[in-house]
Protein backbone atom coordinates (compact mmCIF):
# COMPACT_ATOMS: atom_id res chain seq x y z
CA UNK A 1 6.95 -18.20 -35.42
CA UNK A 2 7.78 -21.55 -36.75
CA UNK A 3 11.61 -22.33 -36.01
CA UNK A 4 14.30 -22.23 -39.52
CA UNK A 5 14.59 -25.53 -41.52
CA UNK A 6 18.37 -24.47 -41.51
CA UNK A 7 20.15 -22.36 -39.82
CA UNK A 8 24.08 -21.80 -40.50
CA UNK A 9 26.11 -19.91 -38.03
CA UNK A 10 29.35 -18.77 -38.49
CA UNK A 11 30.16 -21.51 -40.94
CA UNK A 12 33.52 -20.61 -42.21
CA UNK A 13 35.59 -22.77 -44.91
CA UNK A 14 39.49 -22.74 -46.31
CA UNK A 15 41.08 -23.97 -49.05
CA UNK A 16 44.39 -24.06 -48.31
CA UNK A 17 45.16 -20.55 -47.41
CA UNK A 18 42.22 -19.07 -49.23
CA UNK A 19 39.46 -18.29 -47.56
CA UNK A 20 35.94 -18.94 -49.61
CA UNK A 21 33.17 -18.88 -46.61
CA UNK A 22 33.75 -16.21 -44.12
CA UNK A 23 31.59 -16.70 -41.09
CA UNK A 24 28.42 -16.90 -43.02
CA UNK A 25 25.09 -16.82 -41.08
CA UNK A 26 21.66 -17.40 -43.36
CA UNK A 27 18.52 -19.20 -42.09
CA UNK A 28 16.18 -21.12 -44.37
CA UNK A 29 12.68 -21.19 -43.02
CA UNK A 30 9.98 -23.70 -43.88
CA UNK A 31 8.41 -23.36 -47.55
CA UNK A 32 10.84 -20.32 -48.49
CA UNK A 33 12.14 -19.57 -51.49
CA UNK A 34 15.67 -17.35 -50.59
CA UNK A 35 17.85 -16.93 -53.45
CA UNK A 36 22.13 -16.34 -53.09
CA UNK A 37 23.82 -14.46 -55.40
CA UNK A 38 27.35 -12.43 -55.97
CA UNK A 39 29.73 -11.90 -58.21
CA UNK A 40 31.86 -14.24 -59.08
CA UNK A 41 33.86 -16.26 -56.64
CA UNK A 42 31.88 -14.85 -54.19
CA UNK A 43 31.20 -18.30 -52.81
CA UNK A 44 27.81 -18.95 -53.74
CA UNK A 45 28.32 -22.73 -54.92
CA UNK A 46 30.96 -23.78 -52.11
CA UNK A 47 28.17 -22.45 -49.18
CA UNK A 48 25.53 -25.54 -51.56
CA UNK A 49 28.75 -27.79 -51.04
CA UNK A 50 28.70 -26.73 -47.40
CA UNK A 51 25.23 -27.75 -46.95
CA UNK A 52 25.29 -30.80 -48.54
CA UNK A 53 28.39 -32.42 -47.58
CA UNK A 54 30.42 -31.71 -50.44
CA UNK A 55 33.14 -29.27 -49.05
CA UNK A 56 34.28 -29.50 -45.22
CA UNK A 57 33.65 -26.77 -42.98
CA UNK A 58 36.75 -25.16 -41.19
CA UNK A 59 34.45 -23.86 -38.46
CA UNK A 60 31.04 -22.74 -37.52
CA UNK A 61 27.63 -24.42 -36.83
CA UNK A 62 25.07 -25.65 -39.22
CA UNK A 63 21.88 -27.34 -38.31
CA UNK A 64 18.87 -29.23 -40.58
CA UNK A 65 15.45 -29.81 -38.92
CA UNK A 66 16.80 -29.22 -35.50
CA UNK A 67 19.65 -31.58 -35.66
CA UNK A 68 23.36 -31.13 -36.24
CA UNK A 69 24.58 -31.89 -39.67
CA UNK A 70 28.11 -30.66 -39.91
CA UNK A 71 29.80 -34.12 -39.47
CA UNK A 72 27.19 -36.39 -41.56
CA UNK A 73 27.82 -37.71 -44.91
CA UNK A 74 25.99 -36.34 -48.08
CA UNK A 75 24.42 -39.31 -48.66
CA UNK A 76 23.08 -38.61 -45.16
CA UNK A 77 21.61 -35.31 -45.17
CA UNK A 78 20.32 -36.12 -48.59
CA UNK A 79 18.03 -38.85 -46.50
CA UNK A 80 17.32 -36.13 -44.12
CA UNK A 81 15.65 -34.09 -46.86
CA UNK A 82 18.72 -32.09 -48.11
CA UNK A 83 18.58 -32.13 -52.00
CA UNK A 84 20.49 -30.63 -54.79
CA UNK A 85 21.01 -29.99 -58.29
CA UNK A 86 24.25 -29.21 -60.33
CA UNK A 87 25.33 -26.39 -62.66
CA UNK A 88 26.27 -29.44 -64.90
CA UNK A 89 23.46 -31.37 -66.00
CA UNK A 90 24.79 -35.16 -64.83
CA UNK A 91 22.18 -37.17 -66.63
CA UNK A 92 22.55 -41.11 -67.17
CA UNK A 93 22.63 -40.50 -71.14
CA UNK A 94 22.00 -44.42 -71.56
CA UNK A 95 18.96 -44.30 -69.44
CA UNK A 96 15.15 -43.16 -70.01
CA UNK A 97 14.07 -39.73 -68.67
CA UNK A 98 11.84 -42.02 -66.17
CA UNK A 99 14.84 -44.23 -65.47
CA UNK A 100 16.93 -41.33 -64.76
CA UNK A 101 14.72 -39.93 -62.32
CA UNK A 102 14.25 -42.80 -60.93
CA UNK A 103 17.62 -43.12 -59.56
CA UNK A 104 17.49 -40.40 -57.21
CA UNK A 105 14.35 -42.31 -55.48
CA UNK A 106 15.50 -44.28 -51.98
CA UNK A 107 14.03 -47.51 -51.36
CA UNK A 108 15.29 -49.32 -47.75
CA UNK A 109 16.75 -52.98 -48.34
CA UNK A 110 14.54 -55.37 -45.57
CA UNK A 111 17.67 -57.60 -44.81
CA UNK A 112 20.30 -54.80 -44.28
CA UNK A 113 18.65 -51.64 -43.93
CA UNK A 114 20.66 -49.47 -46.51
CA UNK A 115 19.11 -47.96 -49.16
CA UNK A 116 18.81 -47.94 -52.95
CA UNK A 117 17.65 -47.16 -55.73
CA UNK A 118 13.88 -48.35 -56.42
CA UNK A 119 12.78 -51.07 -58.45
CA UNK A 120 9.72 -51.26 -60.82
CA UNK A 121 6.44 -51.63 -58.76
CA UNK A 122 7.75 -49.19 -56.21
CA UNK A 123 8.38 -46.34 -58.43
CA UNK A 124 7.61 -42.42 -57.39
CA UNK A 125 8.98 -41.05 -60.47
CA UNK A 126 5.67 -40.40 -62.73
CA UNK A 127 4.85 -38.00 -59.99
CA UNK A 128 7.73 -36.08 -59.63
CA UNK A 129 7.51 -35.69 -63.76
CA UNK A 130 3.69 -35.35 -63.64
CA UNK A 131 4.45 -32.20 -61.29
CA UNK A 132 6.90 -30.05 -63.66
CA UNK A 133 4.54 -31.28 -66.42
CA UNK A 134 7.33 -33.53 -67.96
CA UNK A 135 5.45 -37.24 -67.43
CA UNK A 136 4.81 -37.14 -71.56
CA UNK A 137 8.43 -37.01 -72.21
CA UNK A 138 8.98 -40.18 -69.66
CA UNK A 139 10.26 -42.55 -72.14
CA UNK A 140 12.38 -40.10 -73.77
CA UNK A 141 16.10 -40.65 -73.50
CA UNK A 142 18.21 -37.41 -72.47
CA UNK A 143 19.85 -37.16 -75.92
CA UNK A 144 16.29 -35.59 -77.54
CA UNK A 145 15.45 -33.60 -75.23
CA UNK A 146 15.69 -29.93 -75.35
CA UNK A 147 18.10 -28.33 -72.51
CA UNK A 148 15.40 -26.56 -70.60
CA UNK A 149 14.00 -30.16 -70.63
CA UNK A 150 17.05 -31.51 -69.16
CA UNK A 151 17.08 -28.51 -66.86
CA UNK A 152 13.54 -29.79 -65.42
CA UNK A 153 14.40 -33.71 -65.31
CA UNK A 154 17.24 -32.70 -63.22
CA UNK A 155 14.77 -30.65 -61.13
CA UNK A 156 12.27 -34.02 -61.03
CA UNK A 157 15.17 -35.95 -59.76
CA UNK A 158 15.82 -33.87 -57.29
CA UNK A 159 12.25 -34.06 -56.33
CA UNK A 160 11.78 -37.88 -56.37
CA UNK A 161 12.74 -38.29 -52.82
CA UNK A 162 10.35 -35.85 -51.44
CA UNK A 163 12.86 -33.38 -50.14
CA UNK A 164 12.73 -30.44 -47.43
CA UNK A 165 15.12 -28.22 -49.09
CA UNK A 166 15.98 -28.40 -52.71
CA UNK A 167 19.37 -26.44 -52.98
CA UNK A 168 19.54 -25.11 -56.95
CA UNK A 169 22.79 -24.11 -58.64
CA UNK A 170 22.55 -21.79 -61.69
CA UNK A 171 19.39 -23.86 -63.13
CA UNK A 172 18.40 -20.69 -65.23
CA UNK A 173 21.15 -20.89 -67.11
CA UNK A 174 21.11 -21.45 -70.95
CA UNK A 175 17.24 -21.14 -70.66
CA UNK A 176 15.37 -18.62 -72.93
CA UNK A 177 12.66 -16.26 -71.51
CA UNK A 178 9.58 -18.50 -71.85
CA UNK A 179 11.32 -21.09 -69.93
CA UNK A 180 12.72 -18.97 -67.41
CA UNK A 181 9.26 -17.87 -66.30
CA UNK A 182 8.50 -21.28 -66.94
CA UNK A 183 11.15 -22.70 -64.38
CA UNK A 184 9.81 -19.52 -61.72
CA UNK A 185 6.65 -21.10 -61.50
CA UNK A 186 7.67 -24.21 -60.92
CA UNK A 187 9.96 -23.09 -58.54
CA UNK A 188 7.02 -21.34 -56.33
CA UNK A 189 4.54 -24.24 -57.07
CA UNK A 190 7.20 -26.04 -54.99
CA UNK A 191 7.18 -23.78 -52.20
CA UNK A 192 3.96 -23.97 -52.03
CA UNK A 193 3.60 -27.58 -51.78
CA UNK A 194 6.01 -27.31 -48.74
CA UNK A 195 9.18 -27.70 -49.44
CA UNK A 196 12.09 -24.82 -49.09
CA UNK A 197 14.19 -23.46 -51.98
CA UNK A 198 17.81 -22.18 -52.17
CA UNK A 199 18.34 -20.46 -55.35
CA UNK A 200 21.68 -19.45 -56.73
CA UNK A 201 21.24 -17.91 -59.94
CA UNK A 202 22.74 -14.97 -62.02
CA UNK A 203 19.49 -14.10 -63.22
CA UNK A 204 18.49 -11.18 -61.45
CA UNK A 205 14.97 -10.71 -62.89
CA UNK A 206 14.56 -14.23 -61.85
CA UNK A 207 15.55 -14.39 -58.59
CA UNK A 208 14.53 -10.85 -57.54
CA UNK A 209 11.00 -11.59 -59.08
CA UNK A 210 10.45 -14.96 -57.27
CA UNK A 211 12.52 -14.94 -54.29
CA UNK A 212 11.06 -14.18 -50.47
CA UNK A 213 14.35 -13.17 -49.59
CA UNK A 214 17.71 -12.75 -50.89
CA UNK A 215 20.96 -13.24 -49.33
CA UNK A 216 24.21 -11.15 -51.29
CA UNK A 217 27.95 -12.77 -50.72
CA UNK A 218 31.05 -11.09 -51.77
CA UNK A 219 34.16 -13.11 -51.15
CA UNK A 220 32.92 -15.52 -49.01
CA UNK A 221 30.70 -13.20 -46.84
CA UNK A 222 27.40 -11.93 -46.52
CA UNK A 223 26.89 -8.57 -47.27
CA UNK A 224 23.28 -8.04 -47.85
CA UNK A 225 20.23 -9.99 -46.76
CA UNK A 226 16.45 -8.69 -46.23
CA UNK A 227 13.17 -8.48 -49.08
CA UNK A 228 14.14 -8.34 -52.75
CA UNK A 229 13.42 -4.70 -52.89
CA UNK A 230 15.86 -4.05 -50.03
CA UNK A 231 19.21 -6.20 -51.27
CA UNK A 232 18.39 -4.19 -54.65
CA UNK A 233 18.84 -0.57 -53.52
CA UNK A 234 21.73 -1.80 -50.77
CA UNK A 235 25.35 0.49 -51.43
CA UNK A 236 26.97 -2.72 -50.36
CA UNK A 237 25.40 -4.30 -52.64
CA UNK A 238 25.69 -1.72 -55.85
CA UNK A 239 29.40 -1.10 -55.25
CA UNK A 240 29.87 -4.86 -54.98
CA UNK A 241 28.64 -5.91 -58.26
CA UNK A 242 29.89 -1.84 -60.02
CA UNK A 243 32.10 -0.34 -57.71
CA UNK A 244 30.05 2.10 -57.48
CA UNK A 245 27.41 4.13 -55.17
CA UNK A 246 25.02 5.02 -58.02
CA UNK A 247 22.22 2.14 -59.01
CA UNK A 248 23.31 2.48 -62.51
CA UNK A 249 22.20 -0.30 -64.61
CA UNK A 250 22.64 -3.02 -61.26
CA UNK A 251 20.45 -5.92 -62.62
CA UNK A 252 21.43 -5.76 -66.27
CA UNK A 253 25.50 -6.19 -65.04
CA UNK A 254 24.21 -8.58 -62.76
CA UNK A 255 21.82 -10.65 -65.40
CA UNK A 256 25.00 -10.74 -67.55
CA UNK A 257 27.49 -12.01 -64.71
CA UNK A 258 28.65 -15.71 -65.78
CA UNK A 259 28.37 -19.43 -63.95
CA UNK A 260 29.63 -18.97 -59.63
């Protein structure tokens, strides 16, 4: 069995005196799609900022691709493979859809070794556009597009860099049902191209439909983790989201549950 593309033990993180990771232990294996959800202020988005450098860990291990990551910079583990996209869609409104995505695609510098953003000739962008079908709209600037259009050129961005793990916070939001199912398949035509997904998402017929596996926090800890199916019928679970030990109507409350 092939070893996890991350794997976070005990990670643990504080804010002051409260407490918004609790020893939290998930693994990400290769080309998996696991989603996170919870109610709100359960701690879904801070365990994304965990990953990717954007909140510091009190305690607890956390390791990408074999290798230690909990001191490294986000602009590090991004060039590891870690990447990410935002409940706020942070597009350069003064820039094309191609120049946009663009941005997010490393080039290394031959006199110092850093690295930046490419230049023409050296582009990857068409591809990572050509792949969520959005290479037409390439000269487009962000202003006309649609907002499950901006929801996939964030997604292309993310992709430009050929990641290992795209992390995804609340992209379903907003979107209608044609591009929901829309953003699922793209979603598992990336997993299936190799590279891992973390979905955090309050759109339980999303994320229970596409999702391998499914990981349930509850302020700051995991309280559920296993096959869709399972987290769905789990007490823990139910009584989390209804206090309650009946099913009820679990994935409508959930669907309707707002952003975190």
């Amino acid at each position: 069995m092939a070893d996890p593309l991350l794997r976070a033990e005990a990670l643990s993180l504080h804010y002051g005196g409260v407490c918004a990771l609790r020893k939290v232990d998930i693994e990400i294996m290769p080309a998996e799609l696991v989603g996170v959800i919870g109610p709100n202020g359960a701690g879904k988005s801070t365990l994304l900022d965990a990953i990717t450098g954007f909140a510091t860990l009190t305690s607890g291990a956390l390791t990408f691709d074999g290798r230690d990551i909990r001191h490294r910079r986000p602009s590090e583990r991004a060039r590891m493979g870690v990447a990410r996209t935002w409940q706020t869609l942070q597009l350069f409104e003064d820039l094309t859809v191609s120049e946009n995505v663009q941005m997010a695609v490393p080039r290394r510098s031959k006199a110092f070794g850093t690295v930046l953003p490419r230049r023409d000739g050296e582009r990857k962008e068409p591809d990572a556009l050509a792949r969520l079908g959005m290479d037409r709209l390439a000269d487009r600037m962000p202003g006309e597009l649609s907002h499950g259009q901006r929801v996939l050129v964030g997604i292309a961005r993310a992709l430009a860099g050929d990641p290992k793990l795209l992390l995804m916070d609340e992209p379903a939001a907003g979107l209608d049902g044609r591009e929901r199912d829309l953003l699922g398949e793209i979603l598992r035509d990336v997993v299936a191209s190799g590279t891992s997904v973390v979905l955090v998402d309050h759109d339980m017929p999303l994320v229970l439909g596409i999702c391998d596996r499914v990981y349930v926090l509850d302020f700051g800890a995991v309280i559920a983790g296993g096959a869709p199916g399972e987290v769905r019928n789990d007490p823990q679970v139910i009584a989390a989201y209804l206090g309650t030990d009946e099913q009820g109507t679990l994935e409508e409350s959930l669907s309707t549950e707002g952003a975190r």
